[in-house]
C-alpha atoms as a PDB file:
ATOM      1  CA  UNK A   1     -17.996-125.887  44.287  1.00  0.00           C
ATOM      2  CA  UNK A   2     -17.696-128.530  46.885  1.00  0.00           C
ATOM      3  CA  UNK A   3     -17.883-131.885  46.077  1.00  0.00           C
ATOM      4  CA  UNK A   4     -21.374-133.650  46.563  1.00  0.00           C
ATOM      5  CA  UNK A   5     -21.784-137.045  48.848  1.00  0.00           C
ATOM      6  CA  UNK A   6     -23.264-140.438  47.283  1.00  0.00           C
ATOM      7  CA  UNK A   7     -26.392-140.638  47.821  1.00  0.00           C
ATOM      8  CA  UNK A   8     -27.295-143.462  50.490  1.00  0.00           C
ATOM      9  CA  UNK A   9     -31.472-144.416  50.771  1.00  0.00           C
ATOM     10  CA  UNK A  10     -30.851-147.313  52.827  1.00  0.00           C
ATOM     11  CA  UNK A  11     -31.340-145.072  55.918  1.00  0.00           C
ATOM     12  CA  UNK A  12     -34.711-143.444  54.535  1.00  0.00           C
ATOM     13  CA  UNK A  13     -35.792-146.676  52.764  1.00  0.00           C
ATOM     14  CA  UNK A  14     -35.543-148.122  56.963  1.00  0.00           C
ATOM     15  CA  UNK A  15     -37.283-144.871  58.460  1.00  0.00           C
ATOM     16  CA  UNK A  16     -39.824-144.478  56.201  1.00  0.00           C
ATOM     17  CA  UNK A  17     -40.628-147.934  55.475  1.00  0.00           C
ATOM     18  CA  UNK A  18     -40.002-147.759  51.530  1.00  0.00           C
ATOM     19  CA  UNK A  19     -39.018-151.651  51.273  1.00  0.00           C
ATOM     20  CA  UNK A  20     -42.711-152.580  49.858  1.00  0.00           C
ATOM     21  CA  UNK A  21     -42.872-149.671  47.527  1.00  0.00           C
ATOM     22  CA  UNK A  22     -39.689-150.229  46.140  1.00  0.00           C
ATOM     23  CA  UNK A  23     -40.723-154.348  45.488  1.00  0.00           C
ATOM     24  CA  UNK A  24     -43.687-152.946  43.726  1.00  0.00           C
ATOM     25  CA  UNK A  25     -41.067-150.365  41.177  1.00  0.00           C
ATOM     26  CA  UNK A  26     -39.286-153.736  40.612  1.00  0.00           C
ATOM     27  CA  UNK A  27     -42.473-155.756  39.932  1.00  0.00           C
ATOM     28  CA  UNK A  28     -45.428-153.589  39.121  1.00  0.00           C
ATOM     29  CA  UNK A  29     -43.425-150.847  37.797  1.00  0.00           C
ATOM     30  CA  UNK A  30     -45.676-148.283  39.760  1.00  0.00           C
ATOM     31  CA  UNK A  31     -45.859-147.412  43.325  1.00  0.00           C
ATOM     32  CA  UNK A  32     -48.197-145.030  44.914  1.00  0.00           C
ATOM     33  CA  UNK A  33     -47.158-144.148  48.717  1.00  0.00           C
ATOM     34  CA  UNK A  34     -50.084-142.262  50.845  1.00  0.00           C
ATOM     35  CA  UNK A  35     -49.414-139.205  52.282  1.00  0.00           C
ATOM     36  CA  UNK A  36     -49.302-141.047  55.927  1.00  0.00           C
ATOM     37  CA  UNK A  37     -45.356-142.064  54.493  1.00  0.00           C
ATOM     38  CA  UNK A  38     -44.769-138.801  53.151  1.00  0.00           C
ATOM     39  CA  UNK A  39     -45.372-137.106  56.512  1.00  0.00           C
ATOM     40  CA  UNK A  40     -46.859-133.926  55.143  1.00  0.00           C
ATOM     41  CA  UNK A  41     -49.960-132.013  55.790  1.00  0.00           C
ATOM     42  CA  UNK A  42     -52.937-131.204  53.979  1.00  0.00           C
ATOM     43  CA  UNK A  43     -51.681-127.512  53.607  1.00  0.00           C
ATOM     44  CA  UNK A  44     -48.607-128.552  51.605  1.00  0.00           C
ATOM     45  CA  UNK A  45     -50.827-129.974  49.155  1.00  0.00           C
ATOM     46  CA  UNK A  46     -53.081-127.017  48.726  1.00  0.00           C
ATOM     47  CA  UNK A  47     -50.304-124.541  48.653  1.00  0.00           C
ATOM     48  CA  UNK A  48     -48.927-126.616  45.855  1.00  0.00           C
ATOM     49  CA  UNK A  49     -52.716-127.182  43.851  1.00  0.00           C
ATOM     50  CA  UNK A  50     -53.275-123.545  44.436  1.00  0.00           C
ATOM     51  CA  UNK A  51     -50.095-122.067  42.910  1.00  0.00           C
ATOM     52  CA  UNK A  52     -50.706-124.537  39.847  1.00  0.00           C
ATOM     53  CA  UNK A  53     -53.895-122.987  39.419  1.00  0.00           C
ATOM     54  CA  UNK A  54     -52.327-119.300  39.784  1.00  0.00           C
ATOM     55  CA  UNK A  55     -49.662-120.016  36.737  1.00  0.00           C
ATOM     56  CA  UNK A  56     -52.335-121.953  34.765  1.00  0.00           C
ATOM     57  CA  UNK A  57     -54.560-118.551  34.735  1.00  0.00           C
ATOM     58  CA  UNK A  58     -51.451-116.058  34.192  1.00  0.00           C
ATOM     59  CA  UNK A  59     -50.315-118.322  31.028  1.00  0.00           C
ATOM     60  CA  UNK A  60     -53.544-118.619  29.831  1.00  0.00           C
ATOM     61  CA  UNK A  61     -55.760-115.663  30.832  1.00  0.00           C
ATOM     62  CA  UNK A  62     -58.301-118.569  31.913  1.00  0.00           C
ATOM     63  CA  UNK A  63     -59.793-119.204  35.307  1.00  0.00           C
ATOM     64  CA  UNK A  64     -59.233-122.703  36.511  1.00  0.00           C
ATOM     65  CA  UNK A  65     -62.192-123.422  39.624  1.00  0.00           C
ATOM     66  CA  UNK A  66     -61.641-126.628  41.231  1.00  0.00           C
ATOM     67  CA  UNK A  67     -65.624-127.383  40.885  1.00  0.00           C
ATOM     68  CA  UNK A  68     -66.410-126.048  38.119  1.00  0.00           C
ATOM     69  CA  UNK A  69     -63.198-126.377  35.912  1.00  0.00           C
ATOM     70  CA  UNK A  70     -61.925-123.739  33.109  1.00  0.00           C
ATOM     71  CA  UNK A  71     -63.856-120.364  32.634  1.00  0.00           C
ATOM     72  CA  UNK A  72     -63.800-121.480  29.295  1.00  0.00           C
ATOM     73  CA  UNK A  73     -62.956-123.631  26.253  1.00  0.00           C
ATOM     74  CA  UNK A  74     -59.485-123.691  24.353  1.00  0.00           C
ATOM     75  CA  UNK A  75     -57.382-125.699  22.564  1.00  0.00           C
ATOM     76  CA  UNK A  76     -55.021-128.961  23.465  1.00  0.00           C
ATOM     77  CA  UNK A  77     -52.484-130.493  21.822  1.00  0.00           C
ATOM     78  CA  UNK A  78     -52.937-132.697  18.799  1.00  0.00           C
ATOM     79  CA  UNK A  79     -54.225-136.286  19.926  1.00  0.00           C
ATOM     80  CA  UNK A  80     -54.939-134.990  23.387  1.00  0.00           C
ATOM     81  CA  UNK A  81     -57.822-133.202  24.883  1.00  0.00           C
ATOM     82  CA  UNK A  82     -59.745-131.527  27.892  1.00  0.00           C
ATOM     83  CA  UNK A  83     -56.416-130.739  29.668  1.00  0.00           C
ATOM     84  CA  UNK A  84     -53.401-128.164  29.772  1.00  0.00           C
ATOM     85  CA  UNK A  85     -49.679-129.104  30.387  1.00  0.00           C
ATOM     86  CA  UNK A  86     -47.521-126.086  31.717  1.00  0.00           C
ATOM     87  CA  UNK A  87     -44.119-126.770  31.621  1.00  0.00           C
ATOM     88  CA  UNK A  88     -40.717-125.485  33.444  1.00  0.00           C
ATOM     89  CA  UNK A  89     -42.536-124.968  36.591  1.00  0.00           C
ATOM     90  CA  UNK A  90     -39.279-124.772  38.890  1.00  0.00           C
ATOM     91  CA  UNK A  91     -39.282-121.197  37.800  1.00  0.00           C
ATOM     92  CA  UNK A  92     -42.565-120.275  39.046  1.00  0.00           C
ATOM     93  CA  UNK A  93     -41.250-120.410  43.003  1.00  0.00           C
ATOM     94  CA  UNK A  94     -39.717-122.418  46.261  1.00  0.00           C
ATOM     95  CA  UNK A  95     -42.861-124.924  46.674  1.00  0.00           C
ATOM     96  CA  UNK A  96     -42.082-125.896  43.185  1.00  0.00           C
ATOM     97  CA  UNK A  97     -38.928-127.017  44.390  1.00  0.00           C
ATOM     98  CA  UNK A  98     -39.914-128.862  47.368  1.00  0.00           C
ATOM     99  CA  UNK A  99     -41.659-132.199  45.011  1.00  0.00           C
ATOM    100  CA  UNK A 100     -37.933-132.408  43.924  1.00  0.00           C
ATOM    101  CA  UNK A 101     -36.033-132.589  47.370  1.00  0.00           C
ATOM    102  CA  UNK A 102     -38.751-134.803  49.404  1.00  0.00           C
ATOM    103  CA  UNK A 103     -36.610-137.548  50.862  1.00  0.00           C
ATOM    104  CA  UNK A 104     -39.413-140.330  50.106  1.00  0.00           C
ATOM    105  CA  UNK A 105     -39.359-138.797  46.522  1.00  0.00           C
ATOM    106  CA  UNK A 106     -35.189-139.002  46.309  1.00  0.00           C
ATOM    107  CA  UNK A 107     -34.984-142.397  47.674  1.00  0.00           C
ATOM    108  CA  UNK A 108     -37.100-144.254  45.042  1.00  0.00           C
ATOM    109  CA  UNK A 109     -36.146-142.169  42.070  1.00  0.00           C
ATOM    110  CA  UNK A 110     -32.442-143.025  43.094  1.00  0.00           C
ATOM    111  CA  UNK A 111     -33.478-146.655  43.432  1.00  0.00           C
ATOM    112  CA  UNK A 112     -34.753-146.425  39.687  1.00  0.00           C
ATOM    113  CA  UNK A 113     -31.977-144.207  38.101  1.00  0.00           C
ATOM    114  CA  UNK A 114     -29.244-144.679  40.643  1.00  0.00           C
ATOM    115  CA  UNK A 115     -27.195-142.450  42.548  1.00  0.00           C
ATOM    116  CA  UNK A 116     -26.631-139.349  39.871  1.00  0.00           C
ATOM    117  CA  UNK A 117     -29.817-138.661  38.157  1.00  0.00           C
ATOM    118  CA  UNK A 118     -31.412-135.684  36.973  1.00  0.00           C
ATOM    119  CA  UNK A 119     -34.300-133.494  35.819  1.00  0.00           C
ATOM    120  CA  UNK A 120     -35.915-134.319  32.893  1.00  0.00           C
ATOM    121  CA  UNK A 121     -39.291-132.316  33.074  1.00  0.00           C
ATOM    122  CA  UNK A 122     -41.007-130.062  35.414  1.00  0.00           C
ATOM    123  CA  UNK A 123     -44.462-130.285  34.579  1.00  0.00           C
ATOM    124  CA  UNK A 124     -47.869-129.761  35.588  1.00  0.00           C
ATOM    125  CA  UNK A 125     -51.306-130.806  34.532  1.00  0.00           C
ATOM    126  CA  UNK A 126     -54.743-129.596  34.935  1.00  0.00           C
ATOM    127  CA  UNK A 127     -57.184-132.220  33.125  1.00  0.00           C
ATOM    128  CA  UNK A 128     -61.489-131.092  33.349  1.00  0.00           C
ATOM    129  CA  UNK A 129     -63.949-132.963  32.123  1.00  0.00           C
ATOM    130  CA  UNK A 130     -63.506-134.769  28.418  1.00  0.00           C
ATOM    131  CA  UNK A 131     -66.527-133.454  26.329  1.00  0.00           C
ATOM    132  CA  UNK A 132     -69.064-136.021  24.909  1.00  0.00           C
ATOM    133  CA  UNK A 133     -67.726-135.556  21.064  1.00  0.00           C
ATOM    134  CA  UNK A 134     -64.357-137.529  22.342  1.00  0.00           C
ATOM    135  CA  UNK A 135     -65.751-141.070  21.991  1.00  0.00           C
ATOM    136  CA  UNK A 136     -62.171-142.655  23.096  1.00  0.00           C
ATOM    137  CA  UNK A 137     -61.718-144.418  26.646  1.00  0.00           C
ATOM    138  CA  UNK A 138     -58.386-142.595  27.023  1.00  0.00           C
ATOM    139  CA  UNK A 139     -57.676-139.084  26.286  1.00  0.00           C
ATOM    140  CA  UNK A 140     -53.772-139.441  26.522  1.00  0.00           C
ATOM    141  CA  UNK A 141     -52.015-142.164  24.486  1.00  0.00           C
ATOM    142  CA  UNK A 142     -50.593-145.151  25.822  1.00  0.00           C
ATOM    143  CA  UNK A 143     -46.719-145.013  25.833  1.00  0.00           C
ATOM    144  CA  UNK A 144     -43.634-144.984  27.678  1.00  0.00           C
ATOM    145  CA  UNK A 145     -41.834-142.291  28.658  1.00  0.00           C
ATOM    146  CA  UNK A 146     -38.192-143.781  27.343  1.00  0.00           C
ATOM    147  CA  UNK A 147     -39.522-143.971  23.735  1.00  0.00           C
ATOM    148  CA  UNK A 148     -36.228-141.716  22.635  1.00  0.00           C
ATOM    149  CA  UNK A 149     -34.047-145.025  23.388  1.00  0.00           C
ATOM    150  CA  UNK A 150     -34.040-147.682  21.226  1.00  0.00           C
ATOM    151  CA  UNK A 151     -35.598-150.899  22.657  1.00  0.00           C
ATOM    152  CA  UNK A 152     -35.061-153.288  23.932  1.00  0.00           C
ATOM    153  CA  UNK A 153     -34.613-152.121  27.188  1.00  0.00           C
ATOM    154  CA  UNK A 154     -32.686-153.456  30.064  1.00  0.00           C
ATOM    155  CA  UNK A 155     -36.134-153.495  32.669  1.00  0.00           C
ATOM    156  CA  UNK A 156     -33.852-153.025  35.698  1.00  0.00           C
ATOM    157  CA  UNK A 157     -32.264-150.153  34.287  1.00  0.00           C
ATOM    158  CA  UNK A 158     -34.481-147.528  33.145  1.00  0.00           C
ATOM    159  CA  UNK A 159     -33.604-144.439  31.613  1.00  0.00           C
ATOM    160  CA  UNK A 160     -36.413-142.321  32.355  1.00  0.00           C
ATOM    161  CA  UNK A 161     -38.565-142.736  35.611  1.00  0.00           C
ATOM    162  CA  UNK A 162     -41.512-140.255  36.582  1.00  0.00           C
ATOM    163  CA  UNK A 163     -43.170-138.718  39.624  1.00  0.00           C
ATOM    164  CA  UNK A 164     -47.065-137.599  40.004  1.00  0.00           C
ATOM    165  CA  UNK A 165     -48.031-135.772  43.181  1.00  0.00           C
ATOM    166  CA  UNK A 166     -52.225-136.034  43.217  1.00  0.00           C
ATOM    167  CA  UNK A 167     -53.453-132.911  44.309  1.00  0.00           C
ATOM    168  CA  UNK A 168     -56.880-134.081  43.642  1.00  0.00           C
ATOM    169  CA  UNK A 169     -58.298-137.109  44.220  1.00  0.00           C
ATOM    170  CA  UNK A 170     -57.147-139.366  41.690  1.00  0.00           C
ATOM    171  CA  UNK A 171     -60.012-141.631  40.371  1.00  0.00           C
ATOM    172  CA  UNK A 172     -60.556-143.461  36.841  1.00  0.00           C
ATOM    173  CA  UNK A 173     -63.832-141.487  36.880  1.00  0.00           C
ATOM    174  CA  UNK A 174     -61.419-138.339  37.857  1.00  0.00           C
ATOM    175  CA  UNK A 175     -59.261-138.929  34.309  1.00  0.00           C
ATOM    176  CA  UNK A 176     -56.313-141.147  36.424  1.00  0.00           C
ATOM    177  CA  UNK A 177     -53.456-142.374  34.993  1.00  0.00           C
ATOM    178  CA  UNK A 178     -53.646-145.951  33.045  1.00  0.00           C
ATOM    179  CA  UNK A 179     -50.647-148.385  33.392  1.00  0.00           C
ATOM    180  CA  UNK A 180     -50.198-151.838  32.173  1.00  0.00           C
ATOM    181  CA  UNK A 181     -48.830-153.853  35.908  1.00  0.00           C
ATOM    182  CA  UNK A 182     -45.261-155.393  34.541  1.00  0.00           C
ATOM    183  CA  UNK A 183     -45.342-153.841  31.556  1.00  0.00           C
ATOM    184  CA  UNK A 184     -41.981-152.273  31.697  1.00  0.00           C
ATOM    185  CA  UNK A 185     -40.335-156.108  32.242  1.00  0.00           C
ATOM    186  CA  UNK A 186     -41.585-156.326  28.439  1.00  0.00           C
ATOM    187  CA  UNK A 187     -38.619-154.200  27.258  1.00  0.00           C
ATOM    188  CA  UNK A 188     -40.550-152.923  24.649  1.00  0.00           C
ATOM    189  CA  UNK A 189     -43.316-150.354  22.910  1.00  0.00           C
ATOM    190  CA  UNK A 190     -47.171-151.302  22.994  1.00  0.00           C
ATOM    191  CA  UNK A 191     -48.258-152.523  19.720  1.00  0.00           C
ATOM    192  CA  UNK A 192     -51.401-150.229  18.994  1.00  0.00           C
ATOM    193  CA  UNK A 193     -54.231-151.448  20.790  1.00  0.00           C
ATOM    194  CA  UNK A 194     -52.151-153.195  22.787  1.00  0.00           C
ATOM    195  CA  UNK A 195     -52.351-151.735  26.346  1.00  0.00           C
ATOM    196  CA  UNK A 196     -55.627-149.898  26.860  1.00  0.00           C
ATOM    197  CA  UNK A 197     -57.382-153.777  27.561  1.00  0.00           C
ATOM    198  CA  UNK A 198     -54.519-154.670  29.682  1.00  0.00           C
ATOM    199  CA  UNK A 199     -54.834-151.537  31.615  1.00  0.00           C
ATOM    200  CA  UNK A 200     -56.078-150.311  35.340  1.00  0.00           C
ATOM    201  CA  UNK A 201     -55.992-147.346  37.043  1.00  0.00           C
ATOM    202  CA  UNK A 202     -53.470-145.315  39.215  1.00  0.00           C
ATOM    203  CA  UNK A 203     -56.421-144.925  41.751  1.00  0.00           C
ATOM    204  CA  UNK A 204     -54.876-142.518  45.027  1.00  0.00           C
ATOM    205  CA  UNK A 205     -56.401-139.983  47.575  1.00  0.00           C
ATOM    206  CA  UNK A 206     -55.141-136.557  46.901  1.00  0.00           C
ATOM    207  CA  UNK A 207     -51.810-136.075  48.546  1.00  0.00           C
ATOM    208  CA  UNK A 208     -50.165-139.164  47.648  1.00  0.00           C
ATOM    209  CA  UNK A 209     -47.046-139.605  45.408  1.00  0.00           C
ATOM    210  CA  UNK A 210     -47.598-142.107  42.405  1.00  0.00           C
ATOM    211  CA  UNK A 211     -44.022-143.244  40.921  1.00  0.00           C
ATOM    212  CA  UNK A 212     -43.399-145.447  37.886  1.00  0.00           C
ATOM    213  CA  UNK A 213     -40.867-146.600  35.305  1.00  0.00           C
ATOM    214  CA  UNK A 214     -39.791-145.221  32.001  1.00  0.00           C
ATOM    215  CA  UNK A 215     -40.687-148.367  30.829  1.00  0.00           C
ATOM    216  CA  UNK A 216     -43.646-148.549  31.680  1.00  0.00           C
ATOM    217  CA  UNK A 217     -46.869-149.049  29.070  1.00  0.00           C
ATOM    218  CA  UNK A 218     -49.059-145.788  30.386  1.00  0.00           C
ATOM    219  CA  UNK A 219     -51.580-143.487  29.340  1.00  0.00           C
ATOM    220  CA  UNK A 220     -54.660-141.951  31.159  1.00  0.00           C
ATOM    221  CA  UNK A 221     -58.351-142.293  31.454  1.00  0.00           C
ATOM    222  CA  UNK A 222     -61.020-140.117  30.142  1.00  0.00           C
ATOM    223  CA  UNK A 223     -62.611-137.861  32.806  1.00  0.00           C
ATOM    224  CA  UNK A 224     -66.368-138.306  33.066  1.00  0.00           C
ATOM    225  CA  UNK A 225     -66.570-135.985  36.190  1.00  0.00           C
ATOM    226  CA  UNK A 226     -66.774-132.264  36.827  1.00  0.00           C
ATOM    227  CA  UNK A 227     -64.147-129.879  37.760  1.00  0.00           C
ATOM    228  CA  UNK A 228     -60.519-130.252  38.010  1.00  0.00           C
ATOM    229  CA  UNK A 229     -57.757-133.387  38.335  1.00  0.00           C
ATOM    230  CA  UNK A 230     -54.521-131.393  39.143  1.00  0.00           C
ATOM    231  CA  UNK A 231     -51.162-132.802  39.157  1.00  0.00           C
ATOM    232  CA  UNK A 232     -47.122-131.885  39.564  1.00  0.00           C
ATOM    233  CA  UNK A 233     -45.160-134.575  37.304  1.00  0.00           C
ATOM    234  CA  UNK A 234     -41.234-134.991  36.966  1.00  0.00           C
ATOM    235  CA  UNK A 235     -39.653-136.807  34.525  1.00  0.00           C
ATOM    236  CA  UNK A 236     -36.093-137.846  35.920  1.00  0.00           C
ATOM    237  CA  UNK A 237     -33.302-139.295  33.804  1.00  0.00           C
ATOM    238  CA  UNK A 238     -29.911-140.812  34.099  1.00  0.00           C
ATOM    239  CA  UNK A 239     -26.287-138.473  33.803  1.00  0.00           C
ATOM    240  CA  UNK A 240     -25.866-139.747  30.431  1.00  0.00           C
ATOM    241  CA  UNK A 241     -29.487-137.891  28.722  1.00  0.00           C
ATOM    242  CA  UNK A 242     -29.623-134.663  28.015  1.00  0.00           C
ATOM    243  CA  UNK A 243     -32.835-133.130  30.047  1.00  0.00           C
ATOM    244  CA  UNK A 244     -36.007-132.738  27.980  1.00  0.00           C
ATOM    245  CA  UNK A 245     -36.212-128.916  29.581  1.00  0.00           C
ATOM    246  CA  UNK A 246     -32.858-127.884  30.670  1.00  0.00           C
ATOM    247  CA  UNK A 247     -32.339-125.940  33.681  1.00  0.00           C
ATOM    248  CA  UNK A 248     -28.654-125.707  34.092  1.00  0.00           C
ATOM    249  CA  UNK A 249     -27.460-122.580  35.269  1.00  0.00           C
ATOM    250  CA  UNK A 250     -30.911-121.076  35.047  1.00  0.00           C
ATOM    251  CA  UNK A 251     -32.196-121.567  38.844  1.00  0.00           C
ATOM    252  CA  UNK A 252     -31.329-119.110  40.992  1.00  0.00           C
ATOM    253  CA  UNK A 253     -29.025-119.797  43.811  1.00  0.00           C
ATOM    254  CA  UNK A 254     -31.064-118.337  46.494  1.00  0.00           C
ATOM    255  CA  UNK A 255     -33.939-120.819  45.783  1.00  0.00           C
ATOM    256  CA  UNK A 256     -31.216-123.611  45.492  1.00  0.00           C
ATOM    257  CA  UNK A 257     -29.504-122.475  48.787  1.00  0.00           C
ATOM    258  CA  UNK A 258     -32.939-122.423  50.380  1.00  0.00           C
ATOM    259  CA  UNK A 259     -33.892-125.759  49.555  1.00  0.00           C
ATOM    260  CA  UNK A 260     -33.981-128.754  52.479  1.00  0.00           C
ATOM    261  CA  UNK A 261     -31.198-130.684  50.179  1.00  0.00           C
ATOM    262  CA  UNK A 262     -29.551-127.915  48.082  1.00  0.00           C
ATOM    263  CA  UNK A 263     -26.836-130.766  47.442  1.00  0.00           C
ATOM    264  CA  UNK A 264     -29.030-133.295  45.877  1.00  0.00           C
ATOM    265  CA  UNK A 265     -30.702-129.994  43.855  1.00  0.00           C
ATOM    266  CA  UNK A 266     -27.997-128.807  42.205  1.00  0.00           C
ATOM    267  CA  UNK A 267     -26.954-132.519  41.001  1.00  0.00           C
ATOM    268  CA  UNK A 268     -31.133-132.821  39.596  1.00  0.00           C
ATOM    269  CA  UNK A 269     -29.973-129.429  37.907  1.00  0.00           C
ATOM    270  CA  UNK A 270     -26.961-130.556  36.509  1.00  0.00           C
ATOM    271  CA  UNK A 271     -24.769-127.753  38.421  1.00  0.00           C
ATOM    272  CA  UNK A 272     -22.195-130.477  39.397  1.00  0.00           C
ATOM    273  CA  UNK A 273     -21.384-131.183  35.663  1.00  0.00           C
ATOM    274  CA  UNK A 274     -17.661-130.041  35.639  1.00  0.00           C
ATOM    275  CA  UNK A 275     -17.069-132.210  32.889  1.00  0.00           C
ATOM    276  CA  UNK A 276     -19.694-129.788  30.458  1.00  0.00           C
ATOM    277  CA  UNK A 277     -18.398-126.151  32.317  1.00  0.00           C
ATOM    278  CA  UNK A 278     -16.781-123.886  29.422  1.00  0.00           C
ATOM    279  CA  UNK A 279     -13.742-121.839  30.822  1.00  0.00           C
ATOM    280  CA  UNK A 280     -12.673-118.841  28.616  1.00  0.00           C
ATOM    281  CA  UNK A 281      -9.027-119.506  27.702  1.00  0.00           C
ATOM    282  CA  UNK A 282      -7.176-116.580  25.682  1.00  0.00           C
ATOM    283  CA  UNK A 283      -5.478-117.481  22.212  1.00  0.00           C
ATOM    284  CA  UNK A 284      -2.148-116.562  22.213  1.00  0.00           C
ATOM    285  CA  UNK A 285      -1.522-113.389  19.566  1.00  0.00           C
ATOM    286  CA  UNK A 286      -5.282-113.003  19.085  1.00  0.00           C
ATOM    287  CA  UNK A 287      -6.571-110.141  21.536  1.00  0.00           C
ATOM    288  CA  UNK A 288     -10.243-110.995  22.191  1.00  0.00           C
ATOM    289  CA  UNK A 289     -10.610-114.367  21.356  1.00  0.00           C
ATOM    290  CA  UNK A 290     -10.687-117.712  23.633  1.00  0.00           C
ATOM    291  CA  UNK A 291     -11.030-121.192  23.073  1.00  0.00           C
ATOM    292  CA  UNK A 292     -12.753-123.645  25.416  1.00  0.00           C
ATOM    293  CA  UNK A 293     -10.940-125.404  28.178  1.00  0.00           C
END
């Protein structure tokens, strides 16, 4: 395997005019760039929303309409309600692939977990309207997503960092995301009850890219509107975590080899880990057996 370059964002932070975004990481802990930076077209988005959609109703057997939302009622997770999570969605196709390589994406998720970072979680949501017998503001929790390391936390060094491509419009009446602004220079957990006053919403036209902090006090709104709020997420995390969902060696290398930056892939997929490869090495007088080297 060939070695991989360091990455270098200085030349994408200068072309695509990151410098503000990357103050508000540092400051805010949350940046949400318009889909005017990202340079892509509405049709990017939709193939992305669309092929959501596709896996939601395979997994499920229900029918997700963007006006109408889900055929019909089911289940959620404990604490949580009025929207699915399907995970590992790298293996559902190429334009899952294409969130992870977008040079906007690569240059502020390097700029949080430096140069050789990886992925965490491949996740998408689809969140319909919260029924009237959940009487809470928020349907998600508020938390961070670096909870699994001890605080305090170093704020300039985060562990964990996340992605959210909107592929809806992304209102607090929609069910957006709710952040805490500077929360993550805290270093800590919320204390319960702590963040939902504090909060305000992630509030971004569908095909924009909202990016925050591990450390970052977050949760979401409930969603007092009709149909759908769809969303790709990413948890990323630095070289030394093991990935929450663990793709090594998994991903096929024809979708790798077609990506626009199979190089930086392979490193989010930890496929430049030579220090974790297991070589078969023969025992000496013992016919069939091997030891690791």
């Amino acid at each position: 395997m060939q070695s991989e370059r360091p990455i270098n964002i200085e030349q994408t932070v200068s072309e695509y005019g990151l410098a503000d975004h990357i103050a508000e990481l540092d400051e805010i802990g949350l940046t949400i760039v318009p889909q005017s930076t990202l340079r892509l077209d509405d049709s990017w988005f939709d193939e992305l929303r669309d092929a959501i959609l596709r896996v939601g109703e395979e997994r499920t057997g229900v029918h997700f309409d963007l006006v109408t939302g889900p055929s019909c009622e089911f289940g959620a997770r404990p604490g949580e309600i009025g929207h699915i999570i399907l995970s590992h969605m790298l293996y559902e196709g190429q334009v899952f692939e294409k969130v992870l390589t977008h040079p906007v994406k690569k240059a502020l998720m390097t700029h949080m977990l430096g140069e050789d970072h990886r992925l965490a979680v491949s996740d998408a949501w689809i969140k319909w309207q919260t029924p009237e017998t959940w009487l809470e503001e928020s349907t998600t929790g508020f938390h961070v997503d670096q909870s699994m390391v001890p605080p305090p936390w170093h704020w300039r060094v985060p562990h964990i960092a996340n992605m959210n491509w909107a592929l809806t419009d992304y209102t607090r009446e929609d069910g957006a995301l709710a952040y805490v602004p500077g929360s993550h220079r805290k270093e800590r957990l919320p204390e319960p009850g702590e963040a939902l006053p504090l909060s305000v919403p992630a509030e971004a036209p569908r095909g924009s890219l909202i990016m925050f902090h591990g450390g970052l006090w977050h949760g979401a709104y409930r969603k007092t509107t009709p149909g759908l709020r769809v969303t790709m997420l990413g948890q990323h995390c630095r070289s030394y975590m093991l990935p929450f969902q663990d793709f090594k060696g998994r991903v096929a290398d024809e979708m790798i080899e077609a990506s626009e930056d199979p190089g930086y892939l392979r490193s989010l997929l930890r496929e430049n880990e030579r220090q974790l490869r297991v070589d078969p090495v023969e025992v000496p007088g013992i016919p069939g057996t091997s030891v690791s080297g």
